[in-house]
N, C-alpha and C. Protein backbone atom coordinates (compact mmCIF):
# COMPACT_ATOMS: atom_id res chain seq x y z
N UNK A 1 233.92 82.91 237.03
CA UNK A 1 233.81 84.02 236.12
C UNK A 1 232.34 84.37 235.86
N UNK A 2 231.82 83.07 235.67
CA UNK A 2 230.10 83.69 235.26
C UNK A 2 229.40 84.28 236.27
N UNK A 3 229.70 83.97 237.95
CA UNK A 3 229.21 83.95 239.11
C UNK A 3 229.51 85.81 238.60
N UNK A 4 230.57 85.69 238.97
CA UNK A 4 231.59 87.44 238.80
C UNK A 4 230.18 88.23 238.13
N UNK A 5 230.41 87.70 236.62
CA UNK A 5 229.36 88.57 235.33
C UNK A 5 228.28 88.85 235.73
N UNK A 6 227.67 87.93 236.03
CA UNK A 6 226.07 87.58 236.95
C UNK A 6 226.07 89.26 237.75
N UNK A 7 226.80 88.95 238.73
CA UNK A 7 226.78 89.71 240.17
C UNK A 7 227.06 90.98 239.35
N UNK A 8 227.96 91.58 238.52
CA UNK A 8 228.19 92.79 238.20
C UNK A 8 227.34 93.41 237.33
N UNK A 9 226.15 92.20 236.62
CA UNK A 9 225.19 92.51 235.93
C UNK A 9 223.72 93.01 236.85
N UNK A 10 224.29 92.43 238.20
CA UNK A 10 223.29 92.64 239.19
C UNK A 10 223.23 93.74 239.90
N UNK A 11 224.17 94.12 240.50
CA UNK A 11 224.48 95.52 240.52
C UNK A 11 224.68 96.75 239.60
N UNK A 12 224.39 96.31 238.64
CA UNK A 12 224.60 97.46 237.42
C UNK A 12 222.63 97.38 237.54
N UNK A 13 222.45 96.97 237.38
CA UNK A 13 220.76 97.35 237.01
C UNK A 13 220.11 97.95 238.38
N UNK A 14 221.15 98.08 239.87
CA UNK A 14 220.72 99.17 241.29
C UNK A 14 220.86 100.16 240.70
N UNK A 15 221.72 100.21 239.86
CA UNK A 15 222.25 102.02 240.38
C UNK A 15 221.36 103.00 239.17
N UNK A 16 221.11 103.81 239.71
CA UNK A 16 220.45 104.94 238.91
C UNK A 16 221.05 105.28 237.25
N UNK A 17 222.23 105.15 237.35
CA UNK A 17 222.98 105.68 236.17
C UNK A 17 223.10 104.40 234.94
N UNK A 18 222.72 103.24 235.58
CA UNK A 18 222.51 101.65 234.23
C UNK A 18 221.98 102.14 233.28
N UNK A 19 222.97 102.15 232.15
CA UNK A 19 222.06 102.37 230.63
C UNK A 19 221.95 101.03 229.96
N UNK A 20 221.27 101.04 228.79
CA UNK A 20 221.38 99.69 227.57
C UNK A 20 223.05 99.76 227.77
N UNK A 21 223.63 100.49 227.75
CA UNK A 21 225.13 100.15 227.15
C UNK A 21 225.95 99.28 228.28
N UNK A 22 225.41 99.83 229.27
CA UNK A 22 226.08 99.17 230.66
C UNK A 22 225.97 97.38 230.43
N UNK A 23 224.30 97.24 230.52
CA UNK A 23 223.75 95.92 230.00
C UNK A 23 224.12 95.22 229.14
N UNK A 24 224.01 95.78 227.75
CA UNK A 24 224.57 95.09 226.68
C UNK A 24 225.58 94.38 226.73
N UNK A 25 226.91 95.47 227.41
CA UNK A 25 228.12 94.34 227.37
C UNK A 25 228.04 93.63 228.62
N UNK A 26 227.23 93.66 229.80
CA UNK A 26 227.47 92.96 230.95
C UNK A 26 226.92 91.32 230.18
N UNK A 27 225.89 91.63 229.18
CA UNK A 27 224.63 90.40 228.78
C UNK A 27 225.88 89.67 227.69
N UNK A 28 226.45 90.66 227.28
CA UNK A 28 227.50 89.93 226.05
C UNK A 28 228.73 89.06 226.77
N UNK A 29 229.41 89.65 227.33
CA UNK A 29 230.23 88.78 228.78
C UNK A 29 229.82 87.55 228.87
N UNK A 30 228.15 87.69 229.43
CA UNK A 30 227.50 86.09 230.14
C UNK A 30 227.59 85.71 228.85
N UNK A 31 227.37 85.59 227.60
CA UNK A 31 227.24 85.31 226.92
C UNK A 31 228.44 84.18 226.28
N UNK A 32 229.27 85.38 226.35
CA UNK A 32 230.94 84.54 226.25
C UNK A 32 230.92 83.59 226.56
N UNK A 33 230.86 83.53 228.00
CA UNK A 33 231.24 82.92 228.94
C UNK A 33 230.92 81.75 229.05
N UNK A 34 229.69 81.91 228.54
CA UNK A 34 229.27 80.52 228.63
C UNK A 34 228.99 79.54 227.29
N UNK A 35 229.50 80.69 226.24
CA UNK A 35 229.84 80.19 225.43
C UNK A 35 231.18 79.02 225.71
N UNK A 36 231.81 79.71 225.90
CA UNK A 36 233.25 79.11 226.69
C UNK A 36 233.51 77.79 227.18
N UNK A 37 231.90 78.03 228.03
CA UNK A 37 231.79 76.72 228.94
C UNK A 37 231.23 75.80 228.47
N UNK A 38 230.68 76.16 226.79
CA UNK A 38 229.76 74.74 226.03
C UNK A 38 228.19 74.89 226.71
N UNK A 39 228.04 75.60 227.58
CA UNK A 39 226.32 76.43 228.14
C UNK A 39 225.58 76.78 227.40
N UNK A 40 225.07 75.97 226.62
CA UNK A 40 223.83 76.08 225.27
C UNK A 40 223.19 77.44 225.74
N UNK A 41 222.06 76.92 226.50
CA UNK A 41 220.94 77.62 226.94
C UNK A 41 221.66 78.85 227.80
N UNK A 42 222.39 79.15 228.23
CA UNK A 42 223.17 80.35 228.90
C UNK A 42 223.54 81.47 227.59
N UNK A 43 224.04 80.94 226.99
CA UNK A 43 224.85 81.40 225.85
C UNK A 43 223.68 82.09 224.53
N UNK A 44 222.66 81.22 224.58
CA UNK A 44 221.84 81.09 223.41
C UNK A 44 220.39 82.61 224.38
N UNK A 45 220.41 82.64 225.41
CA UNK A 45 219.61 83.42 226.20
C UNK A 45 220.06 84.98 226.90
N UNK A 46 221.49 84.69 227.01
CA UNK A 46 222.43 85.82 227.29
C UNK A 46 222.47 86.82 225.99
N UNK A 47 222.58 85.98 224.86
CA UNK A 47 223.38 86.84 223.72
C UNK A 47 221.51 87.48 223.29
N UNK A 48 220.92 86.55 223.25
CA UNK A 48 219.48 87.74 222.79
C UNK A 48 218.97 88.72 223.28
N UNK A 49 219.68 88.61 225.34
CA UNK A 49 219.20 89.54 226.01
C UNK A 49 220.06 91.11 225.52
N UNK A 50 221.25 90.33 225.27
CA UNK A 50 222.71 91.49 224.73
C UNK A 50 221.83 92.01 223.40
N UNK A 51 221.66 90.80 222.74
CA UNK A 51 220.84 91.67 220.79
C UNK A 51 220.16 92.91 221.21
N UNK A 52 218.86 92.19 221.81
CA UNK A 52 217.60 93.01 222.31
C UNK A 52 217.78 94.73 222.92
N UNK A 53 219.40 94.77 223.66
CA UNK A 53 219.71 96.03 224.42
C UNK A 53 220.31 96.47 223.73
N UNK A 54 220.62 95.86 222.92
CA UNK A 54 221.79 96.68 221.78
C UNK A 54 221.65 97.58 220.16
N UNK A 55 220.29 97.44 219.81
CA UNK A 55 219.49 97.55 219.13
C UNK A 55 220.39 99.00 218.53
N UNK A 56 220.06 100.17 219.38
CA UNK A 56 220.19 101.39 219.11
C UNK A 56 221.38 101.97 219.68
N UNK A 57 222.40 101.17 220.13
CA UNK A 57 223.83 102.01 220.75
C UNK A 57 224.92 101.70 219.46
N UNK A 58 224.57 101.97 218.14
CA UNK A 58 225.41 101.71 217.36
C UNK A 58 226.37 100.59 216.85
N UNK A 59 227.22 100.54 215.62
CA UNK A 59 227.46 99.19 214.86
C UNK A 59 228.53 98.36 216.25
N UNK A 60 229.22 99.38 216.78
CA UNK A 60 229.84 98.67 217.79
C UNK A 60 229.79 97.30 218.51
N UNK A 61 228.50 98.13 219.47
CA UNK A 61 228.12 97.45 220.49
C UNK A 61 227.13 96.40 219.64
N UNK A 62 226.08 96.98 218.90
CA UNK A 62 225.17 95.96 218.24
C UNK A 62 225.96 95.30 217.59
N UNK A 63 227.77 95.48 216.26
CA UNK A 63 227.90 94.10 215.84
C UNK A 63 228.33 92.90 217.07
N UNK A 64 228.89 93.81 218.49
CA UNK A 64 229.15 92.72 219.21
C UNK A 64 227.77 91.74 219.40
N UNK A 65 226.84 92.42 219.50
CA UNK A 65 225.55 91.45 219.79
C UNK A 65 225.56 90.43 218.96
N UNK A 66 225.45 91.07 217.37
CA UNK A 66 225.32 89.76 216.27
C UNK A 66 226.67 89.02 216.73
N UNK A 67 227.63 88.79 217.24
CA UNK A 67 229.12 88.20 217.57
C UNK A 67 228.08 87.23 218.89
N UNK A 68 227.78 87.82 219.37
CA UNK A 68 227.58 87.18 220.39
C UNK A 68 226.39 85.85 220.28
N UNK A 69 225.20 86.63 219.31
CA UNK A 69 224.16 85.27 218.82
C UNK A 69 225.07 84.79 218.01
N UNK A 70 225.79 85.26 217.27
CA UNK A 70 226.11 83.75 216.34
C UNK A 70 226.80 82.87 217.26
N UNK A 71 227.63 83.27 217.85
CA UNK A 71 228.72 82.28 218.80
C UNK A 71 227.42 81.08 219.63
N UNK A 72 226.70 81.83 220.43
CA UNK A 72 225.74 81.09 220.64
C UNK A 72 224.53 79.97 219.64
N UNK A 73 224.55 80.43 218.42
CA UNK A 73 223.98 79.60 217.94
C UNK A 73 224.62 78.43 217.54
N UNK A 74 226.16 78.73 217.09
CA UNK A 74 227.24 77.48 216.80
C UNK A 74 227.28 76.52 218.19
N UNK A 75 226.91 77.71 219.00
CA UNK A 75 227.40 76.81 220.45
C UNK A 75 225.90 75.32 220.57
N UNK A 76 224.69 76.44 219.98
CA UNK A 76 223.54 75.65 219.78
C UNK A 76 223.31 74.34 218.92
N UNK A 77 224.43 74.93 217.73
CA UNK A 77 224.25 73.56 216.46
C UNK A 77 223.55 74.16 215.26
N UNK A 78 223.12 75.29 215.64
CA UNK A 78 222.56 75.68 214.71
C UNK A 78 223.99 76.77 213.30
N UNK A 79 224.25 75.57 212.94
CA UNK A 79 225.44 76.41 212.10
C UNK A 79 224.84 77.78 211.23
N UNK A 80 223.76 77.52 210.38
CA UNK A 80 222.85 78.29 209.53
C UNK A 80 222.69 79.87 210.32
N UNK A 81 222.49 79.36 211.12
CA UNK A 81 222.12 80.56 211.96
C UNK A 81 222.55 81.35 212.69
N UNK A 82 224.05 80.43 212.72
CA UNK A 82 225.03 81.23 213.41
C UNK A 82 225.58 82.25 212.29
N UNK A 83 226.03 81.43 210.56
CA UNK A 83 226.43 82.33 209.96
C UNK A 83 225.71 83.75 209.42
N UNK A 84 224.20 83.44 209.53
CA UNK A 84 223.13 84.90 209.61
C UNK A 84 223.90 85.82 210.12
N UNK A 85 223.72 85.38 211.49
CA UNK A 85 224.25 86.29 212.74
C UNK A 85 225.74 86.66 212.28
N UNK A 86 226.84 86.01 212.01
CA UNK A 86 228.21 86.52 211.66
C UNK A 86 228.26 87.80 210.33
N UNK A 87 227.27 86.96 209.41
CA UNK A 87 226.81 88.03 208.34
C UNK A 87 226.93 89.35 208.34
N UNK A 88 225.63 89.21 209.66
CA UNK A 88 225.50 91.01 210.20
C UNK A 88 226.60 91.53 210.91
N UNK A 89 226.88 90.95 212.11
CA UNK A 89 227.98 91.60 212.77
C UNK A 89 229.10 92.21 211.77
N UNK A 90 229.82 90.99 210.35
CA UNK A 90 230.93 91.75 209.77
C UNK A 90 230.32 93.11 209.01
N UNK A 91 228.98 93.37 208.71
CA UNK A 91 228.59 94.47 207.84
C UNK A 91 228.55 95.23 209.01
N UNK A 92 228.28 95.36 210.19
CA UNK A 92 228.22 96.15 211.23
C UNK A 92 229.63 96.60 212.00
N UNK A 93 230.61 95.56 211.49
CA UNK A 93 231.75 95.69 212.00
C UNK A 93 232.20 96.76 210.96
N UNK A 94 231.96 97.02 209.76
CA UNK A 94 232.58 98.21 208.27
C UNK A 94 232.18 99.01 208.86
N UNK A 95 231.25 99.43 209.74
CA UNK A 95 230.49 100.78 209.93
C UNK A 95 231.69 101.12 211.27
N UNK A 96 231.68 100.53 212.14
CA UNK A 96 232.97 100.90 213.31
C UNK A 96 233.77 102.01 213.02
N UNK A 97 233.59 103.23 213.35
CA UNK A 97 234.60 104.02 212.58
C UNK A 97 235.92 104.40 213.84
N UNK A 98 235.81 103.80 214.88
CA UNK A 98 236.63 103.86 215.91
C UNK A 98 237.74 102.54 215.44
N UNK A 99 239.04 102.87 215.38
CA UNK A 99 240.44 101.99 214.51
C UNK A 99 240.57 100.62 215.41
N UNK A 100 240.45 100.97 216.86
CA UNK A 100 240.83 100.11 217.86
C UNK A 100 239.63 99.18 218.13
N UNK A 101 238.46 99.94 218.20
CA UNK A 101 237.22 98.82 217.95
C UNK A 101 236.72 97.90 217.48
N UNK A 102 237.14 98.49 215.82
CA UNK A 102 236.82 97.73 214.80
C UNK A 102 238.08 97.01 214.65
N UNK A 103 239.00 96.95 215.11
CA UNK A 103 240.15 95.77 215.13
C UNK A 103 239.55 94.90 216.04
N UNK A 104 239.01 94.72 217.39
CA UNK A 104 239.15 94.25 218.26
C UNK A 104 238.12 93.30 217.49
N UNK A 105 236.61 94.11 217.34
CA UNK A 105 235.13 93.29 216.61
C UNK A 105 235.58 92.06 215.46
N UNK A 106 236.91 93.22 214.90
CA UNK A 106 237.08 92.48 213.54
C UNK A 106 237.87 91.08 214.18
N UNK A 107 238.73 91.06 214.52
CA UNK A 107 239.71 90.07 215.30
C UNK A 107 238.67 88.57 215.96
N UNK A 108 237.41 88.75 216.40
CA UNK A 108 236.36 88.39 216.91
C UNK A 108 236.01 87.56 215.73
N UNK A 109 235.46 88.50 214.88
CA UNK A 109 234.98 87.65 213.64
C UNK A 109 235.45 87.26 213.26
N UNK A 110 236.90 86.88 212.67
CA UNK A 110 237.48 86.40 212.12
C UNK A 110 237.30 84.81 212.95
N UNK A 111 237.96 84.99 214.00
CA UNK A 111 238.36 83.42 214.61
C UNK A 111 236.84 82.83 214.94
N UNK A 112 235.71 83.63 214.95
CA UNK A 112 234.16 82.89 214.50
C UNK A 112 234.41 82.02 213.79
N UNK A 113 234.61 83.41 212.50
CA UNK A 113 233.93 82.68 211.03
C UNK A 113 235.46 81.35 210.73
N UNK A 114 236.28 81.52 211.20
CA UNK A 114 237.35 80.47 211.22
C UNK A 114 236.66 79.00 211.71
N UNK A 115 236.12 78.78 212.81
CA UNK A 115 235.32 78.04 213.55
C UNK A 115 234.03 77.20 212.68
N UNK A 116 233.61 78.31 211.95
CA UNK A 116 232.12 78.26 210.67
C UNK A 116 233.18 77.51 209.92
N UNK A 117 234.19 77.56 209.93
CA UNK A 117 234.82 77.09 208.00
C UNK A 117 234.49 75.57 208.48
């Protein structure tokens, strides 16, 4: 799967038409993923590259980013810092004004911050 993410993140940055948005979720994916896999340093490097692109494409995509550092920081040990990061994402997740989005973000956070308890 990560090989997969990698490669489709690799080919997304050839083609003329790669925006931040393309990136963001390709960087949030690796991120998962290797969250998944217990991949500290994958997870903890993926999700900042996802923060960093995600800045300005709205609460969406950016609360997925904060979803994505916190997951990585729990994955790190750093509990403190994961719940920062969950913090923002749920205030970023209120702004979602798309029904199906903000279920999906919200659904996300929840089984996080379940994880944080």
């Amino acid at each position: 799967m990560m090989e997969c993410c990698m490669a489709s993140i690799h080919h997304w940055r050839g083609r003329e038409d790669c925006s931040p948005k393309n990136l963001s979720i390709g960087y949030w994916q690796a991120s998962r993923i290797a969250s998944l896999l217990g991949q500290r340093d994958g997870a903890v490097r993926h999700a900042a590259t996802c923060l960093d692109l995600s800045r300005d494409l709205g609460p969406f995509l950016c609360g997925y980013a904060e979803e994505a550092t916190a997951r990585a920081a729990l994955i790190d040990g750093d509990v403190s810092r994961a719940r920062i990061h969950l913090k923002e994402a749920t205030a970023l997740c209120a702004e979602v004004t798309d029904p199906q989005g903000r279920g999906m973000l919200d659904a996300d956070l929840i089984e996080l911050a379940d994880r944080l308890a």
